[in-house]
PDB file of N, CA and C in Angstrom:
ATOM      1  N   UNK A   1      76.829 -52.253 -30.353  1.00  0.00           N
ATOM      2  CA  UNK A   1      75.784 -52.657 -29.424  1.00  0.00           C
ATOM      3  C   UNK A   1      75.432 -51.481 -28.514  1.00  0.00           C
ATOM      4  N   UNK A   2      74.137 -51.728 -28.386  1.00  0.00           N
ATOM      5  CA  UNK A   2      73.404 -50.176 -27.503  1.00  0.00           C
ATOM      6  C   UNK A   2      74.172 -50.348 -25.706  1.00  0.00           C
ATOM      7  N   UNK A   3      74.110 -49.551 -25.413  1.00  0.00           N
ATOM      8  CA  UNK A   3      74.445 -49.546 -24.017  1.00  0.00           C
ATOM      9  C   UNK A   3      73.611 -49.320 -23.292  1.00  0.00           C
ATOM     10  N   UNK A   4      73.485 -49.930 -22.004  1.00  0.00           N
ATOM     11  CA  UNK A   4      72.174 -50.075 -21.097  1.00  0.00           C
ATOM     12  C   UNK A   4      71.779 -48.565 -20.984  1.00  0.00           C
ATOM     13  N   UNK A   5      72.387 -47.579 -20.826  1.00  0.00           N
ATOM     14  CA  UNK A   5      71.536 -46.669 -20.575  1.00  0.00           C
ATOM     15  C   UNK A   5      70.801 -46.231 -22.197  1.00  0.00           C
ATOM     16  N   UNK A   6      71.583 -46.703 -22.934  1.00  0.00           N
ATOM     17  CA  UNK A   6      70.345 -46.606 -24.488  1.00  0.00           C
ATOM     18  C   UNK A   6      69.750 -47.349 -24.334  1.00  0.00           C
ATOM     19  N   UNK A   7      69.495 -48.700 -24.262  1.00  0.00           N
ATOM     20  CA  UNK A   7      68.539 -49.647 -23.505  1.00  0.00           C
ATOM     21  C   UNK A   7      67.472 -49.190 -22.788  1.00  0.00           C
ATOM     22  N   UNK A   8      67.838 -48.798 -21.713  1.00  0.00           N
ATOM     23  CA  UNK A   8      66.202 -48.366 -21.213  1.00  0.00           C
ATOM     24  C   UNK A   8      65.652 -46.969 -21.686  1.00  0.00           C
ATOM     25  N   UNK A   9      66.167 -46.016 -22.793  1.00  0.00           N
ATOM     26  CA  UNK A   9      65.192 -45.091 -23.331  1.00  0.00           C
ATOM     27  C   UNK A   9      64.224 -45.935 -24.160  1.00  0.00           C
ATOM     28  N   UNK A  10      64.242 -47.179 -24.219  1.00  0.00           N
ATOM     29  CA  UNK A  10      63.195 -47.392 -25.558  1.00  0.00           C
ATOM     30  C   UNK A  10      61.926 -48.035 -23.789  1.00  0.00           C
ATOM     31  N   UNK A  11      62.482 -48.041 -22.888  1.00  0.00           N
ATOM     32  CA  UNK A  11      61.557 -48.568 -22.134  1.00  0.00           C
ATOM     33  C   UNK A  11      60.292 -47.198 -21.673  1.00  0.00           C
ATOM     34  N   UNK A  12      58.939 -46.970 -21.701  1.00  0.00           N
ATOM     35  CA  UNK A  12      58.507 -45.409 -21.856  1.00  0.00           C
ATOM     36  C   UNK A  12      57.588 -46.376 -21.106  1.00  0.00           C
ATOM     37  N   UNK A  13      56.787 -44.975 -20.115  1.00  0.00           N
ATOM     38  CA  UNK A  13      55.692 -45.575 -19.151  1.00  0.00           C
ATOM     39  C   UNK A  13      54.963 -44.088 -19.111  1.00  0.00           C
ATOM     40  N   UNK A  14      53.501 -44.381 -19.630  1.00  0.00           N
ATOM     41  CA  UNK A  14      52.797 -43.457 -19.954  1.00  0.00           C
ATOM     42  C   UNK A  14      51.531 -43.979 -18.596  1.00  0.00           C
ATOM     43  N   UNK A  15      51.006 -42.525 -17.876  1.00  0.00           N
ATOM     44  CA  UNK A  15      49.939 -42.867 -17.750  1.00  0.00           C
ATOM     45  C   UNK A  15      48.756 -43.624 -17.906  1.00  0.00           C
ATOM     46  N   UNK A  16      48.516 -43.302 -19.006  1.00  0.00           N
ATOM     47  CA  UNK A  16      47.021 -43.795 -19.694  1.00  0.00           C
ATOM     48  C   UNK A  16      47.454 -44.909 -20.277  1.00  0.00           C
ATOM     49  N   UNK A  17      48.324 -45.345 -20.338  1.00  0.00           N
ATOM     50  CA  UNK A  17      48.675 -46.530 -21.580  1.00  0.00           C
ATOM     51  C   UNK A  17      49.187 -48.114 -20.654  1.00  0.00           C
ATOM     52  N   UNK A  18      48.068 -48.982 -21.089  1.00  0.00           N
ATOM     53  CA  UNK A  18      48.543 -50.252 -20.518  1.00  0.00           C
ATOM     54  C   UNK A  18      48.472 -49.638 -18.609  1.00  0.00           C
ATOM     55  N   UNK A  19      48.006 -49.247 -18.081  1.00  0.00           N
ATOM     56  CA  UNK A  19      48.011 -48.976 -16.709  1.00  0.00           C
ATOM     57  C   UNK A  19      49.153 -48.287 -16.155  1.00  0.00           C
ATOM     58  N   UNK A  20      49.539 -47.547 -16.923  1.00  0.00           N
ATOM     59  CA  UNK A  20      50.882 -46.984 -16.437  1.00  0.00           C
ATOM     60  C   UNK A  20      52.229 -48.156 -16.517  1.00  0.00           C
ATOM     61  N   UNK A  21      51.925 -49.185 -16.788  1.00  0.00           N
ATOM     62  CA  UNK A  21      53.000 -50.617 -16.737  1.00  0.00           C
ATOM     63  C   UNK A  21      54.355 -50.165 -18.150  1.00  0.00           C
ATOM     64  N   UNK A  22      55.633 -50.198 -17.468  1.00  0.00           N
ATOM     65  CA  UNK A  22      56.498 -50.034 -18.510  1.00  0.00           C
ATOM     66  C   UNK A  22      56.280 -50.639 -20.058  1.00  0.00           C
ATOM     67  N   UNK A  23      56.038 -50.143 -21.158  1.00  0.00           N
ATOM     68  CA  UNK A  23      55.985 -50.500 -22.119  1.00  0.00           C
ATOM     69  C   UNK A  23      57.219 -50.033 -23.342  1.00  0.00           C
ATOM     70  N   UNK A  24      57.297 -51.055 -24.216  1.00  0.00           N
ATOM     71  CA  UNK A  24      58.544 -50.608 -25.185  1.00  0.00           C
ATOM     72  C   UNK A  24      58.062 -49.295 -26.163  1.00  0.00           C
ATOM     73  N   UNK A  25      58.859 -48.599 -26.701  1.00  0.00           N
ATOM     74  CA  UNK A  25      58.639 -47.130 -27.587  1.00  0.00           C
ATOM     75  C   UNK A  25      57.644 -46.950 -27.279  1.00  0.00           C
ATOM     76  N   UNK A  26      56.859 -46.649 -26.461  1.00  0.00           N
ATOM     77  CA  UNK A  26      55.448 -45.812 -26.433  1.00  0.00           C
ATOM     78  C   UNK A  26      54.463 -47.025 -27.155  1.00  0.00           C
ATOM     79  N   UNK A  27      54.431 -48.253 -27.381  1.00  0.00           N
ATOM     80  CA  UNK A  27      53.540 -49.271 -28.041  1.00  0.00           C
ATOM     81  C   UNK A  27      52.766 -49.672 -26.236  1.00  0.00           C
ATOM     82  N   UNK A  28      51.955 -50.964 -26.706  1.00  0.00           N
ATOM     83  CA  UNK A  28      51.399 -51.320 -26.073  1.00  0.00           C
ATOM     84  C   UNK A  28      52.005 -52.793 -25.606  1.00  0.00           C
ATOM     85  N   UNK A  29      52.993 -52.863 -26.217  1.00  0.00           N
ATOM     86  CA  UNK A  29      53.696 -54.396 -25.857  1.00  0.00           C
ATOM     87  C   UNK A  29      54.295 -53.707 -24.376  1.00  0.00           C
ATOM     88  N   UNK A  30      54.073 -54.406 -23.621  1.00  0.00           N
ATOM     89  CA  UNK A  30      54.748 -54.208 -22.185  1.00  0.00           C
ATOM     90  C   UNK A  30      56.124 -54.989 -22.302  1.00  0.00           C
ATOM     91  N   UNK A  31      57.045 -54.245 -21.181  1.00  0.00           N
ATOM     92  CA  UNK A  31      58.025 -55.363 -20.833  1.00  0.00           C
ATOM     93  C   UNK A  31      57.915 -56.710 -20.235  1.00  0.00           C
ATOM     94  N   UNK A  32      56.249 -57.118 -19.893  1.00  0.00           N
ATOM     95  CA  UNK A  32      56.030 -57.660 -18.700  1.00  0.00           C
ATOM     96  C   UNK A  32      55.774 -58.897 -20.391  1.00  0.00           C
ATOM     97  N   UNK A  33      54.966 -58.740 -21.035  1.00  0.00           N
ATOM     98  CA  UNK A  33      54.855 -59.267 -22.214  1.00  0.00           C
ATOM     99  C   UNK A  33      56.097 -60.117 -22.649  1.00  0.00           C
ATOM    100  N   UNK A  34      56.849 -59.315 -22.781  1.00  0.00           N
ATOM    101  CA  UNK A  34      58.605 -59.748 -23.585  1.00  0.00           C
ATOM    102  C   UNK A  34      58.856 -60.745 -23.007  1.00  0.00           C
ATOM    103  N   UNK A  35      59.074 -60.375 -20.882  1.00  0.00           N
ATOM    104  CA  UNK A  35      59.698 -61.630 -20.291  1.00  0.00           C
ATOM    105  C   UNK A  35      58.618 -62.341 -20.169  1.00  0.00           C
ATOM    106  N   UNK A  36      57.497 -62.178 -20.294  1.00  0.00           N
ATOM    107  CA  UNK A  36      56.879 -63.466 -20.148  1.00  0.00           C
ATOM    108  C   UNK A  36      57.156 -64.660 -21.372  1.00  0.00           C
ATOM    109  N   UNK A  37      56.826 -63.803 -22.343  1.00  0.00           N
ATOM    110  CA  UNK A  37      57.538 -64.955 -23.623  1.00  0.00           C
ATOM    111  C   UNK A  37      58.902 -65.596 -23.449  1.00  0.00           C
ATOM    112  N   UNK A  38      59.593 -65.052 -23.157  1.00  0.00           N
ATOM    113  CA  UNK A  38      61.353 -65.514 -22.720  1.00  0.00           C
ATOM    114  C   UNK A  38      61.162 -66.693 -21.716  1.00  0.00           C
ATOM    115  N   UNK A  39      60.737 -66.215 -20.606  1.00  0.00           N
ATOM    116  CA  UNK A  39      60.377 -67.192 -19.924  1.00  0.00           C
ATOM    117  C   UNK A  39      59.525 -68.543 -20.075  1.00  0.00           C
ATOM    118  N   UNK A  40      58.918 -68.570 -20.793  1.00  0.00           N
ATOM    119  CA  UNK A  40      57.778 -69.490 -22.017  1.00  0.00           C
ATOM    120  C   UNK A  40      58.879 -70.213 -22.713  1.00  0.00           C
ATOM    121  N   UNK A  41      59.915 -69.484 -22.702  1.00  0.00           N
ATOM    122  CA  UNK A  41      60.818 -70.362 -23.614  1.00  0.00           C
ATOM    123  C   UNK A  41      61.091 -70.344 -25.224  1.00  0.00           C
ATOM    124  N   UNK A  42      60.529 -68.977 -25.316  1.00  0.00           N
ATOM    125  CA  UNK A  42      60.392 -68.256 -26.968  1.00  0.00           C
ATOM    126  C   UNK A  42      61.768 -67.930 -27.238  1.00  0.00           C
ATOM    127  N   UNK A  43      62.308 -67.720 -27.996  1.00  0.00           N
ATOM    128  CA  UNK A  43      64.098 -67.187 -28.373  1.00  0.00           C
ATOM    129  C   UNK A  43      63.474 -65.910 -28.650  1.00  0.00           C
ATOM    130  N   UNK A  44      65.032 -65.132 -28.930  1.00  0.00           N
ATOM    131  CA  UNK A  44      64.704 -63.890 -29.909  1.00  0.00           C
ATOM    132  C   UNK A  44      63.863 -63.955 -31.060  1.00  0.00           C
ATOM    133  N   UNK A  45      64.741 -64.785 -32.154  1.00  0.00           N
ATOM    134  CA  UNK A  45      64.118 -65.186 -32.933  1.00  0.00           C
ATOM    135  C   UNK A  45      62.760 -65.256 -33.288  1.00  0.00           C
ATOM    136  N   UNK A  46      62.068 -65.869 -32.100  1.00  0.00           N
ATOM    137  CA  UNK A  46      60.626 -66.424 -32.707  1.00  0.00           C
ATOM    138  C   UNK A  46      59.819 -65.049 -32.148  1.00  0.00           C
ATOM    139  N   UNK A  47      60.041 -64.459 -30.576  1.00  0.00           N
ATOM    140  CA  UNK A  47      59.965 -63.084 -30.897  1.00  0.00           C
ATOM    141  C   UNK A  47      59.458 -61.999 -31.626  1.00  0.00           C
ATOM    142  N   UNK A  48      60.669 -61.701 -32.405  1.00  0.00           N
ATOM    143  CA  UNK A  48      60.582 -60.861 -33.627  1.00  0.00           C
ATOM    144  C   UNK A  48      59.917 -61.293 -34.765  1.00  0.00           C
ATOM    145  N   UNK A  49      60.036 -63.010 -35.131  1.00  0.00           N
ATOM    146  CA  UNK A  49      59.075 -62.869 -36.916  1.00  0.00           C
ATOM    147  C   UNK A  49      57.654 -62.889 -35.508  1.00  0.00           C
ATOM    148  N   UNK A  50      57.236 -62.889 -34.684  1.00  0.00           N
ATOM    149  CA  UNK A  50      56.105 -63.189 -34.093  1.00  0.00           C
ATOM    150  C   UNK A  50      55.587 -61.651 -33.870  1.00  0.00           C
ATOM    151  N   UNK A  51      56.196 -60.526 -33.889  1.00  0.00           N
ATOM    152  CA  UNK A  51      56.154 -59.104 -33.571  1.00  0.00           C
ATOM    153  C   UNK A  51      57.267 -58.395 -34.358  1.00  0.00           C
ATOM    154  N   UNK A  52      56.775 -58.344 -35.246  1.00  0.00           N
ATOM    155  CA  UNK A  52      57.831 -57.422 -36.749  1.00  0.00           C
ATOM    156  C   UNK A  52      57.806 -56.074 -35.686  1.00  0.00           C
ATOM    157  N   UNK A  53      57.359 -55.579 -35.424  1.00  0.00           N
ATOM    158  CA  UNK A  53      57.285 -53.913 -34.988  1.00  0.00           C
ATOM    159  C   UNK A  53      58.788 -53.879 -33.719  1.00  0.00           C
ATOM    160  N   UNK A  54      58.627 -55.286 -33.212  1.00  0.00           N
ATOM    161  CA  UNK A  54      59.848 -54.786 -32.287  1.00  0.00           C
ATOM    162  C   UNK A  54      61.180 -55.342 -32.903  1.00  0.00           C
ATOM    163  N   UNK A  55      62.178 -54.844 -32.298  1.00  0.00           N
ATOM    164  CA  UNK A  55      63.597 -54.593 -32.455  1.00  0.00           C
ATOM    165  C   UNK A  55      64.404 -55.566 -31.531  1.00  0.00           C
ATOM    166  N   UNK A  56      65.539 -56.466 -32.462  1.00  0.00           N
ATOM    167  CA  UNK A  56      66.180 -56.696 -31.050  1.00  0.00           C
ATOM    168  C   UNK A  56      66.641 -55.935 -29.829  1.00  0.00           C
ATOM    169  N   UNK A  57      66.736 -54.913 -29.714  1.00  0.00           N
ATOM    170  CA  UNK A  57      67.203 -54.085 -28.766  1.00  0.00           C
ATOM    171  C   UNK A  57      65.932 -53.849 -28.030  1.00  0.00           C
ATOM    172  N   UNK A  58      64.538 -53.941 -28.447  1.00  0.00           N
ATOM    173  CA  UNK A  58      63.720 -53.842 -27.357  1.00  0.00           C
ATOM    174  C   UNK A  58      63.494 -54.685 -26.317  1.00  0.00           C
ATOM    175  N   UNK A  59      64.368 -56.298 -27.041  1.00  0.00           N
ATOM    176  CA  UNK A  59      63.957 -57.571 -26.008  1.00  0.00           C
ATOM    177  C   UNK A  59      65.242 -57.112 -25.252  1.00  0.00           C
ATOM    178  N   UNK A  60      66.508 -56.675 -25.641  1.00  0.00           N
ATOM    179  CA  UNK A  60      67.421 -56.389 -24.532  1.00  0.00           C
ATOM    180  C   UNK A  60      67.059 -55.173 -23.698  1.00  0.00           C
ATOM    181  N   UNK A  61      66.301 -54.096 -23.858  1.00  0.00           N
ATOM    182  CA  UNK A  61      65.886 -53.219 -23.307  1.00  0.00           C
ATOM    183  C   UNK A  61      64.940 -53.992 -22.233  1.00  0.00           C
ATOM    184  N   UNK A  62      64.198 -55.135 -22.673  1.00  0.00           N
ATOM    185  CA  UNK A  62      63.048 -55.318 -21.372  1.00  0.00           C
ATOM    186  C   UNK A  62      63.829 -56.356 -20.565  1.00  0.00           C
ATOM    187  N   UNK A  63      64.902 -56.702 -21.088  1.00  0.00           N
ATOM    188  CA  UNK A  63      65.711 -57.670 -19.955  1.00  0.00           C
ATOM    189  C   UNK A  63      66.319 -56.523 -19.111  1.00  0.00           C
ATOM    190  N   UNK A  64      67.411 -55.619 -19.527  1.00  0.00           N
ATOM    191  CA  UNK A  64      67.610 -54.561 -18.853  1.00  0.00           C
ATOM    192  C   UNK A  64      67.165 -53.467 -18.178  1.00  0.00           C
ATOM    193  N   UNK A  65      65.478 -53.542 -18.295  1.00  0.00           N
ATOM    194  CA  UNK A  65      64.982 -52.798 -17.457  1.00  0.00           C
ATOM    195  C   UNK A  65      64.502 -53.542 -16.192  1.00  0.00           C
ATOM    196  N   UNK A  66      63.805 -55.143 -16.861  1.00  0.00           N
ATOM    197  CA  UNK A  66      64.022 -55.892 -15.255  1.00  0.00           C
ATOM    198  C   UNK A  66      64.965 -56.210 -14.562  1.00  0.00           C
ATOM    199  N   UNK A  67      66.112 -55.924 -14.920  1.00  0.00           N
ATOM    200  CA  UNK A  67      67.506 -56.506 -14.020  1.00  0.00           C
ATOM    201  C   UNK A  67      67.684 -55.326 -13.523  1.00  0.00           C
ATOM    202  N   UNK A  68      67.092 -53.808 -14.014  1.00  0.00           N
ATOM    203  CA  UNK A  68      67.260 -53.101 -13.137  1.00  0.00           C
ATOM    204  C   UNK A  68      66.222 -53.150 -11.479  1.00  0.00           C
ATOM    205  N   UNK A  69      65.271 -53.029 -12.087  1.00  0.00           N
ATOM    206  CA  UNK A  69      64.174 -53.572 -10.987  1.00  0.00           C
ATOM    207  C   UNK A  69      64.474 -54.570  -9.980  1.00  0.00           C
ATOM    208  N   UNK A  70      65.234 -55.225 -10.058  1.00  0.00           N
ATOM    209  CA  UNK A  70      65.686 -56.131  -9.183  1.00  0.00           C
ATOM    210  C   UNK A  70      66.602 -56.096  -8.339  1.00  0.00           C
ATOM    211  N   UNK A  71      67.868 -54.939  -8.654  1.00  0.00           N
ATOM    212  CA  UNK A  71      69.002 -54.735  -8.448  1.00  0.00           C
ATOM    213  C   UNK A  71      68.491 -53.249  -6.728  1.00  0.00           C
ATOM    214  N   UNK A  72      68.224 -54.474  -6.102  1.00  0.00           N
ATOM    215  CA  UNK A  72      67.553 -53.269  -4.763  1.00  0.00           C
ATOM    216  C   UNK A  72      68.411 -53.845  -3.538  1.00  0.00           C
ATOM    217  N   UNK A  73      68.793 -53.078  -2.460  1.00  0.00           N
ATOM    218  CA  UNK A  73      68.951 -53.968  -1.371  1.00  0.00           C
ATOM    219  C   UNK A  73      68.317 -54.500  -0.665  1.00  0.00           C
ATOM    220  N   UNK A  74      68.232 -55.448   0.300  1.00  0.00           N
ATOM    221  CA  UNK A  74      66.646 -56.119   0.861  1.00  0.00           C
ATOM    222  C   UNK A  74      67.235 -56.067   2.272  1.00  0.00           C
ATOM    223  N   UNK A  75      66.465 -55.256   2.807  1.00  0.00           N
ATOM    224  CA  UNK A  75      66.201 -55.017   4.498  1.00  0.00           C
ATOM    225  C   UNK A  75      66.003 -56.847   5.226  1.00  0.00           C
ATOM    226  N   UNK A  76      66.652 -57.069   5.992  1.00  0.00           N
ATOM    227  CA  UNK A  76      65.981 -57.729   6.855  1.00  0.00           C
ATOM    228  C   UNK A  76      66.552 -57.722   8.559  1.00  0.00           C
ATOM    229  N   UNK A  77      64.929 -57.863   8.938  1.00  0.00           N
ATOM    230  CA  UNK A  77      65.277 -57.435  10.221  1.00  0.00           C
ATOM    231  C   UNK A  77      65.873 -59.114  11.386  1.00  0.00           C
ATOM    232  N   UNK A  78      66.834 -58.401  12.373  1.00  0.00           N
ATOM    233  CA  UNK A  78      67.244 -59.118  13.205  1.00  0.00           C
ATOM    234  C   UNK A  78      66.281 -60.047  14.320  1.00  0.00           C
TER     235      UNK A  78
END
């Protein structure tokens, strides 16, 4: 199994592409795409025969790049 930091090399954020928005290998499927399906309630499974081009490791790559995104401390004031 890939390890998170192999995990997020497949995550690539190009300028010009998709608005600069993290996308998997340089494609146009965003990460924002992936969890939205997950969240929809799609499995891996349906996923992948639904998008042959991606990899299981790209749906763990876009979970692991949002759990990085999240992983912030949060200021709050007194």
């Amino acid at each position: 199994m890939a390890t998170p930091t192999e995990l997020l090399r497949r995550v690539t954020i190009e300028p010009g592409k998709c608005g600069g928005r993290p996308c998997i290998r340089g494609t146009r499927m965003r990460v924002l795409d992936i969890l939205e399906l997950l969240g929809a309630g799609a499995d891996f499974d349906e996923i992948l025969a639904d998008y042959p081009s991606l990899e299981r490791e790209d749906l763990l790559a876009a979970l692991t790049y949002a759990a990085r995104q999240t992983d912030h401390g949060v200021l709050q004031s007194a």
